[in-house]
N, C-alpha and C. Protein backbone atom coordinates (compact mmCIF):
# COMPACT_ATOMS: atom_id res chain seq x y z
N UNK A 1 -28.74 4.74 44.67
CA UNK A 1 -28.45 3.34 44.88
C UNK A 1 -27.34 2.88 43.94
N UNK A 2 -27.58 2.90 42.70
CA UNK A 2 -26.39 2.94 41.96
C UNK A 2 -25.16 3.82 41.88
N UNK A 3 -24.97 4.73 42.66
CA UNK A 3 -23.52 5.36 42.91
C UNK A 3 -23.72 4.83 44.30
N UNK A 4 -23.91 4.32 44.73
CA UNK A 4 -23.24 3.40 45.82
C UNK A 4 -22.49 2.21 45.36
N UNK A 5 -23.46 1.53 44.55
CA UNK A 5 -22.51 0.55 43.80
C UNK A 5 -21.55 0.70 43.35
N UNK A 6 -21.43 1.96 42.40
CA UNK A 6 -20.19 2.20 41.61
C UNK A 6 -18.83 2.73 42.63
N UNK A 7 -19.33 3.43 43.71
CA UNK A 7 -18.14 3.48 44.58
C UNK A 7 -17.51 2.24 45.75
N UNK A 8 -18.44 1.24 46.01
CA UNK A 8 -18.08 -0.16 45.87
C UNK A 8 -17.38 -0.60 45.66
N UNK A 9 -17.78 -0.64 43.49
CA UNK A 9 -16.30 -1.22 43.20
C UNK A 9 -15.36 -0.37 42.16
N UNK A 10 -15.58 0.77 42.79
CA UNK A 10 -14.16 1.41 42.28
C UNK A 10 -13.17 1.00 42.88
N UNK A 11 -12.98 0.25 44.15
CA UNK A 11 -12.04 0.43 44.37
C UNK A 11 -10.96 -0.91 43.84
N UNK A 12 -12.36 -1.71 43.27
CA UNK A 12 -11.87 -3.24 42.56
C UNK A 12 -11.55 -2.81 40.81
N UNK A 13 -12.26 -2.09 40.31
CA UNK A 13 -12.00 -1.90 39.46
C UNK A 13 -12.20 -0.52 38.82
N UNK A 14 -11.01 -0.36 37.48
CA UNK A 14 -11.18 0.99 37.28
C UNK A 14 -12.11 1.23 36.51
N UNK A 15 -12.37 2.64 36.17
CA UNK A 15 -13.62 3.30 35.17
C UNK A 15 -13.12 2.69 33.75
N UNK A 16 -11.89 2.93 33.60
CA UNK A 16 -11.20 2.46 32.61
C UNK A 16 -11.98 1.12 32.10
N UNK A 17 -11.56 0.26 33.22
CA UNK A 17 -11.68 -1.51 32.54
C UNK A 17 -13.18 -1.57 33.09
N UNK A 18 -14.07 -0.78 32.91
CA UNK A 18 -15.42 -0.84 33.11
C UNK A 18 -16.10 -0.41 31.77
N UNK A 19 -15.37 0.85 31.35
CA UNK A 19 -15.52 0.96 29.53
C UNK A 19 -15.20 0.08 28.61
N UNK A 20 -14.22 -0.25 28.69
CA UNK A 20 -13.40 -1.94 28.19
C UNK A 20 -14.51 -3.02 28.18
N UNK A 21 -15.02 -3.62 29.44
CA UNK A 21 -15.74 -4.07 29.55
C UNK A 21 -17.09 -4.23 28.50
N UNK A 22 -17.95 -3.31 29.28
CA UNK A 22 -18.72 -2.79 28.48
C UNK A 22 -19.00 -2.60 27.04
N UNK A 23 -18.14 -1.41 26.70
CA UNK A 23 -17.70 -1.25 25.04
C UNK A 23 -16.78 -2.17 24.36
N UNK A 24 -16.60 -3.58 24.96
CA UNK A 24 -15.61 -4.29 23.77
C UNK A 24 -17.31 -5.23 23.36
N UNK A 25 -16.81 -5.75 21.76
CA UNK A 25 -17.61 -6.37 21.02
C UNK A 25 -16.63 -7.85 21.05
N UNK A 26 -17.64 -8.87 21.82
CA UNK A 26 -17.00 -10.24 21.66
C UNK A 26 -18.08 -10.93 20.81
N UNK A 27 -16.93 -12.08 20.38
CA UNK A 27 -17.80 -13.24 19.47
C UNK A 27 -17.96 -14.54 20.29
N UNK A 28 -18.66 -15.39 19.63
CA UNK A 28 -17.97 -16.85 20.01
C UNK A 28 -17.12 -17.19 20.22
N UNK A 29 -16.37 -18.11 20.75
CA UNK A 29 -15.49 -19.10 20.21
C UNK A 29 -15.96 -20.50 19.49
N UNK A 30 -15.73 -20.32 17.72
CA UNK A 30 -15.78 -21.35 17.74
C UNK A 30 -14.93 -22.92 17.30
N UNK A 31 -15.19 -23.39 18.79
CA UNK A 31 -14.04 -24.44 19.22
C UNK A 31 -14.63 -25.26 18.48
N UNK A 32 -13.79 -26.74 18.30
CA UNK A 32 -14.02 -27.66 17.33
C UNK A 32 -14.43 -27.82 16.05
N UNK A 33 -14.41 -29.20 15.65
CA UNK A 33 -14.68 -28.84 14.25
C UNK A 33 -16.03 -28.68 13.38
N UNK A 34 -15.98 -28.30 12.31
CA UNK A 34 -17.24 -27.93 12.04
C UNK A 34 -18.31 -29.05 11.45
N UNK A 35 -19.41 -29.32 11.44
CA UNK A 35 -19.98 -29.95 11.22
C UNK A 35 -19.90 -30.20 9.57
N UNK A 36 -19.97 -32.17 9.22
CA UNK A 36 -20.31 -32.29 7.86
C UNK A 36 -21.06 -31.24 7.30
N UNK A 37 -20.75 -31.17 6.52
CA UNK A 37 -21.86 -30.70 5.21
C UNK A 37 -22.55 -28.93 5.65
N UNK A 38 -21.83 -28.66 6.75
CA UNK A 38 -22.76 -27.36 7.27
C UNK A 38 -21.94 -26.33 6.46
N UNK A 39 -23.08 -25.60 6.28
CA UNK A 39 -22.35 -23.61 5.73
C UNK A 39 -21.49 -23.17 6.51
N UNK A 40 -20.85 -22.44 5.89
CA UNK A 40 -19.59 -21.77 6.81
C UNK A 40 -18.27 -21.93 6.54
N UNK A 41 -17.28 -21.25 6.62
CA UNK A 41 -15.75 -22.25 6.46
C UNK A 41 -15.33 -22.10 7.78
N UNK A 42 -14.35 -23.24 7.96
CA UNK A 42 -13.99 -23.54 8.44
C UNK A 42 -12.67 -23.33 8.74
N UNK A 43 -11.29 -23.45 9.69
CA UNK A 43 -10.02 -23.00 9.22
C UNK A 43 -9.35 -23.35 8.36
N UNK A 44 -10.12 -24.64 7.87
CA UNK A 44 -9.03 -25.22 6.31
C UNK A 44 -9.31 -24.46 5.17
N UNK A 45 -10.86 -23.68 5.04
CA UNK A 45 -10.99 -23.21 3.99
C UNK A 45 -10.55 -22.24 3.70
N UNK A 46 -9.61 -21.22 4.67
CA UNK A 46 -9.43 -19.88 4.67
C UNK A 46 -7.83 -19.70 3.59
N UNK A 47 -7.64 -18.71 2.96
CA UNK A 47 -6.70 -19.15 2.25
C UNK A 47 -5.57 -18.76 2.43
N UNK A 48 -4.32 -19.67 1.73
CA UNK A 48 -2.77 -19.70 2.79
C UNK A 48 -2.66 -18.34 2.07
N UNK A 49 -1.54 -17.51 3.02
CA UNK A 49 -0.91 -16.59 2.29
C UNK A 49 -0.06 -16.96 1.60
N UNK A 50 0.38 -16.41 0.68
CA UNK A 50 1.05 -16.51 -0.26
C UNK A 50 2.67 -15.94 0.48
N UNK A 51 3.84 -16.25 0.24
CA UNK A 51 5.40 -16.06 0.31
C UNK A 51 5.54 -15.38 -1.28
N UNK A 52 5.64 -14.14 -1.46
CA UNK A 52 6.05 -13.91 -2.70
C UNK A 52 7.78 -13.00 -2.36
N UNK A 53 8.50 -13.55 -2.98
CA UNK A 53 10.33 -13.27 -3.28
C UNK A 53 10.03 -11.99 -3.76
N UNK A 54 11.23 -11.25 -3.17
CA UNK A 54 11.55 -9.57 -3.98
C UNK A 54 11.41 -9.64 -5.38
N UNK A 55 12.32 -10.88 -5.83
CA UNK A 55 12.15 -10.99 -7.50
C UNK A 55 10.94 -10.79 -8.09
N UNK A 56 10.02 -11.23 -7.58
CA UNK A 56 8.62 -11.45 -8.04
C UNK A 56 7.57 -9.88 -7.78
N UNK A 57 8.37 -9.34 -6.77
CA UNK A 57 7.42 -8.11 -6.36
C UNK A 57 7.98 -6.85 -7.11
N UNK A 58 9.15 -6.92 -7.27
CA UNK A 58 10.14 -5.74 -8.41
C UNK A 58 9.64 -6.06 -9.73
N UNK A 59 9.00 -7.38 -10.47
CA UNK A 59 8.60 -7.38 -11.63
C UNK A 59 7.04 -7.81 -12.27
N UNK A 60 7.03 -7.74 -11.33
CA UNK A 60 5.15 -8.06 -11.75
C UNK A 60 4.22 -6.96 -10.41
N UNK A 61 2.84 -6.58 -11.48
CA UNK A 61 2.17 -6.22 -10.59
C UNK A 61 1.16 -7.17 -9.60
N UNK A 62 1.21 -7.34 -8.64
CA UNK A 62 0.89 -8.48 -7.61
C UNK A 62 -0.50 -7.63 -6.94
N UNK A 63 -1.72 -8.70 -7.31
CA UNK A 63 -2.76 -8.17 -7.71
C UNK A 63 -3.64 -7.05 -8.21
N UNK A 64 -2.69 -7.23 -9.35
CA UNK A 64 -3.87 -6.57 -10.69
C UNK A 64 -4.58 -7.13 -11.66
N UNK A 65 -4.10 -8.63 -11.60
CA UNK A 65 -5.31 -9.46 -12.62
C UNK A 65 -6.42 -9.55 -12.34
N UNK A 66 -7.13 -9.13 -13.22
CA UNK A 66 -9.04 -9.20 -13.20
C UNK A 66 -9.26 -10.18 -13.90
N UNK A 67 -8.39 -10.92 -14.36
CA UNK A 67 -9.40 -12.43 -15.38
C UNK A 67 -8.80 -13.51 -14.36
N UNK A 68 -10.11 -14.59 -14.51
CA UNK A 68 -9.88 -15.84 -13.54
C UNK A 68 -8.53 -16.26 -14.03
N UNK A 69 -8.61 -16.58 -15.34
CA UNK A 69 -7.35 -17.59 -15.56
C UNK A 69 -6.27 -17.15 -15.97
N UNK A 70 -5.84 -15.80 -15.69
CA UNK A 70 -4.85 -14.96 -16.18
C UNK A 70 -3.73 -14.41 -15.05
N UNK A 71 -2.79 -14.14 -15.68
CA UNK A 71 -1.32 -13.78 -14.61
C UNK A 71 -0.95 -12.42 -14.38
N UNK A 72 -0.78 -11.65 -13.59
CA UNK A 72 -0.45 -10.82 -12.74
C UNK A 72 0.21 -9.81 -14.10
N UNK A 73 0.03 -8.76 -14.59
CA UNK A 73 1.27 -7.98 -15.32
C UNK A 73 2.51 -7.63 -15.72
N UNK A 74 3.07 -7.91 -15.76
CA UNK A 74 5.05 -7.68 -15.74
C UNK A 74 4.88 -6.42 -15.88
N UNK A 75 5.42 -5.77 -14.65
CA UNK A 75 6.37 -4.46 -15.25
C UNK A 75 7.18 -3.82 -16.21
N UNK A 76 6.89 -3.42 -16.86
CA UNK A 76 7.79 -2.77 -17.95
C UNK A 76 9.19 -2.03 -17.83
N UNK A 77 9.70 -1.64 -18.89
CA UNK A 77 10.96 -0.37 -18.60
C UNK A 77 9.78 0.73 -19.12
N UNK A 78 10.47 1.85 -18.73
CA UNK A 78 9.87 2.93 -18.69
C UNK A 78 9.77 3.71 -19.90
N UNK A 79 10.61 2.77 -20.65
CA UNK A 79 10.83 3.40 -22.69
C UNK A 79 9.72 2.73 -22.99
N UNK A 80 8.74 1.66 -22.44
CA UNK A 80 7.51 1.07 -23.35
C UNK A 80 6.22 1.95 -23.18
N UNK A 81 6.23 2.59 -22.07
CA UNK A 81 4.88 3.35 -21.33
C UNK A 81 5.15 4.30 -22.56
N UNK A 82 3.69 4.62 -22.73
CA UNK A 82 3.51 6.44 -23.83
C UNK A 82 3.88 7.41 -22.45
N UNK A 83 4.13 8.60 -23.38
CA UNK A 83 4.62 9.73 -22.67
C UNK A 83 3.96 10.29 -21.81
N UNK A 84 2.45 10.38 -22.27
CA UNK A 84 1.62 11.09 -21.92
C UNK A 84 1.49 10.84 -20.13
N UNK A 85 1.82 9.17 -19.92
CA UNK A 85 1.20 8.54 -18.62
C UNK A 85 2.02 9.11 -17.21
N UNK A 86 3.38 10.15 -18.21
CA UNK A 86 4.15 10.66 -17.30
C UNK A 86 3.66 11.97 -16.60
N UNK A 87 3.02 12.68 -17.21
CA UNK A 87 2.33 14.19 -16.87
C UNK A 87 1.29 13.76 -16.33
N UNK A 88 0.80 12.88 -15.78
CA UNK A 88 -0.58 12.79 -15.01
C UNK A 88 -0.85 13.32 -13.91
N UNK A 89 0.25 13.03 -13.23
CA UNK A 89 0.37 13.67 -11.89
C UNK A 89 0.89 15.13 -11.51
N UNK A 90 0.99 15.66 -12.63
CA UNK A 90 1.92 17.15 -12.71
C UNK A 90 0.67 18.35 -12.33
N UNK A 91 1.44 19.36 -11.19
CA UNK A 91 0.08 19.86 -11.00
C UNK A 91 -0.22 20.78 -11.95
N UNK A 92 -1.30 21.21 -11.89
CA UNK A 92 -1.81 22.06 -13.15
C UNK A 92 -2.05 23.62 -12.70
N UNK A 93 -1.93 24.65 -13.40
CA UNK A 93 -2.31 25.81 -12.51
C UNK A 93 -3.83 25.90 -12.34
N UNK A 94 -3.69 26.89 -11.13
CA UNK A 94 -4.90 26.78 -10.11
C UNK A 94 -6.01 28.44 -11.40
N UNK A 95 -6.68 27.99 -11.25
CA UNK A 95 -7.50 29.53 -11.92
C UNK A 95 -7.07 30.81 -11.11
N UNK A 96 -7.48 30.78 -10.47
CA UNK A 96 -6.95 32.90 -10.02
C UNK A 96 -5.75 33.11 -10.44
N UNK A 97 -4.66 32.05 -10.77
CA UNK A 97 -3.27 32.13 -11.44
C UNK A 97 -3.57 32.06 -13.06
N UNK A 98 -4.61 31.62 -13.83
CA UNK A 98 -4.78 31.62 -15.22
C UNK A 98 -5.20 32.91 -15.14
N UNK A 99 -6.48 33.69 -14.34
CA UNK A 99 -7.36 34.71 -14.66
C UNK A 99 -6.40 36.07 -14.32
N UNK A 100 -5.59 35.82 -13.76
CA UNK A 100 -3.96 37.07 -13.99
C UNK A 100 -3.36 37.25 -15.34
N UNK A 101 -3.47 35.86 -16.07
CA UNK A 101 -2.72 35.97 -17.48
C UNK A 101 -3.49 36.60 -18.33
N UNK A 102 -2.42 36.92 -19.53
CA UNK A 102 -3.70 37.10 -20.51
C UNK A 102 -3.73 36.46 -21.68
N UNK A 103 -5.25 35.73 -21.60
CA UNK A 103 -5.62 34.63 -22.51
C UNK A 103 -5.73 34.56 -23.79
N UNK A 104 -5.12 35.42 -24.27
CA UNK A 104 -4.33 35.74 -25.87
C UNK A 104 -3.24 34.75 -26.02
N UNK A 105 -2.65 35.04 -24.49
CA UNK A 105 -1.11 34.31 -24.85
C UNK A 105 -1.15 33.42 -24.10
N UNK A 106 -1.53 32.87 -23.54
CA UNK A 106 -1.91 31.04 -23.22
C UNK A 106 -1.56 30.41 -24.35
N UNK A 107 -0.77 29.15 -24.20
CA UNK A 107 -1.20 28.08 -24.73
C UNK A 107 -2.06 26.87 -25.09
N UNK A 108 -2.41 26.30 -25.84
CA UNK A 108 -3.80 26.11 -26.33
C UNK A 108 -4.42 25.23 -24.57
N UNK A 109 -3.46 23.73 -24.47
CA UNK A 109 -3.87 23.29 -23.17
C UNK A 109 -3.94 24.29 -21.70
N UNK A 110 -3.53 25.45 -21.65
CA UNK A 110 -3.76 26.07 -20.41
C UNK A 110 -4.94 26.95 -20.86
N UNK A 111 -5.40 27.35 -22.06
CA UNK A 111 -6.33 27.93 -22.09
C UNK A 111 -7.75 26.55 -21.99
N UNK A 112 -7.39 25.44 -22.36
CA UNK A 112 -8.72 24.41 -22.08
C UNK A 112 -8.83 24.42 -20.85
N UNK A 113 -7.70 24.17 -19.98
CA UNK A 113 -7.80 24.52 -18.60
C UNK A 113 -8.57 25.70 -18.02
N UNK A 114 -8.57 26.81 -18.52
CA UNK A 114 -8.66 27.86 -17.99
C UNK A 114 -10.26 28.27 -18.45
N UNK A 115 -10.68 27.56 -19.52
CA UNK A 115 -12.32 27.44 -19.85
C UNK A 115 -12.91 26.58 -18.61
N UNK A 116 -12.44 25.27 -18.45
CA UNK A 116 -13.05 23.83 -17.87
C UNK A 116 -13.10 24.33 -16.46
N UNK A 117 -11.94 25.30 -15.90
CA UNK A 117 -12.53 25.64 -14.43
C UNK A 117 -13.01 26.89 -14.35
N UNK A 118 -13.15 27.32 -15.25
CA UNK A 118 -14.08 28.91 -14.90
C UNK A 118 -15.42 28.26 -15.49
N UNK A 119 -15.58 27.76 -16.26
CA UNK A 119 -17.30 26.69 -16.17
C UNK A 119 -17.44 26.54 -15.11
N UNK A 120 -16.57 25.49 -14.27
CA UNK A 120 -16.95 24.82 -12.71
C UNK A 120 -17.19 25.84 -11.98
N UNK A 121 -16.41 27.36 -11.55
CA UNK A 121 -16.54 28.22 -11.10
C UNK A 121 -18.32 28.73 -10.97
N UNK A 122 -18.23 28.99 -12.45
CA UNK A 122 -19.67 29.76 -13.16
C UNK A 122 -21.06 29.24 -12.20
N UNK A 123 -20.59 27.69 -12.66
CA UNK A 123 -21.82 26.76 -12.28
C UNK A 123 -21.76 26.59 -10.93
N UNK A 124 -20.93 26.67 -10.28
CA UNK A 124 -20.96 26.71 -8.68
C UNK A 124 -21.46 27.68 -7.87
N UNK A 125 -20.86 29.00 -8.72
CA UNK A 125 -21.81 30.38 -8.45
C UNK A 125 -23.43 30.29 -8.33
N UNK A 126 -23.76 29.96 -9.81
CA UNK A 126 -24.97 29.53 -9.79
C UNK A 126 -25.77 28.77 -9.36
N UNK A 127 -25.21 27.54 -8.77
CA UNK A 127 -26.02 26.66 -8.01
C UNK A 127 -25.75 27.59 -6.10
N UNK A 128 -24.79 27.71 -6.16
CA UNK A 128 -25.40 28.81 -4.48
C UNK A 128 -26.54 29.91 -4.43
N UNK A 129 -25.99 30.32 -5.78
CA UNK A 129 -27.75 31.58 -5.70
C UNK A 129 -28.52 30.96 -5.21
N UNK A 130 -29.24 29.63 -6.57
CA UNK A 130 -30.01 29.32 -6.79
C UNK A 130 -30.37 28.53 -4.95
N UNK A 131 -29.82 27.88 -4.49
CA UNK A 131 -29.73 27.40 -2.78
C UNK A 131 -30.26 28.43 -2.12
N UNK A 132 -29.34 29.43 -2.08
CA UNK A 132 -30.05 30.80 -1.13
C UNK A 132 -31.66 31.26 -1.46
N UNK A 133 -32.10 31.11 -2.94
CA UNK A 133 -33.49 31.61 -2.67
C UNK A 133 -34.37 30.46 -2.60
């Protein structure tokens, strides 16, 4: 009985705009204005966007303030940052490339490296045993 129907109105409408149909999620509309004093906002309460100038976006960071009553960061020159904040992103070698060397002649930070992921290694080993039985 129902594939009779559906060949009906296939020919009014497609499978397509029958999924559409179906699978779209509608809301209200809600028209007019909102009642005194009721919960909810309304379109006045929603807030304007802001127009911020290139000037303003090349020198400040534009939302990063976490205090209510405080202003956005200024960007710096790159002589004020410590050094360190520059190597953060630098990749580091991978272990099967440390465990080729030999760890005599490492330097002190590639050998901390080369402890901190053969731990992770160790302990990863060990937690699969321990899974399998």
């Amino acid at each position: 009985m129902a594939i009779n129907h559906i060949r009906c109105l296939r020919g009014f409408i497609t499978i397509k705009e029958i999924g559409g149909l179906l699978g779209r999620r509608t809301f209200s509309a809600g028209g007019g204005k909102a009642k005194k004093g009721s919960k909810g906002g309304g379109a006045s309460d929603a807030p304007k966007a802001s127009i911020l100038t290139k000037e303003v976006k090349s020198t400040t960071v534009v939302g990063a303030n976490i205090l209510k009553d405080g202003a956005d960061p200024k960007i710096l020159p790159d002589s004020e940052y410590p050094d360190w904040l520059w190597h953060l992103l630098d990749k580091r070698t991978p272990l099967s490339e440390l465990r080729r060397k030999n760890t005599e002649t490492l330097p002190y930070e590639d050998l901390k490296h080369f402890v901190k992921l053969d731990n992770r290694a160790s302990i990863k080993e060990n937690n699969s045993i321990k899974a399998k039985n």
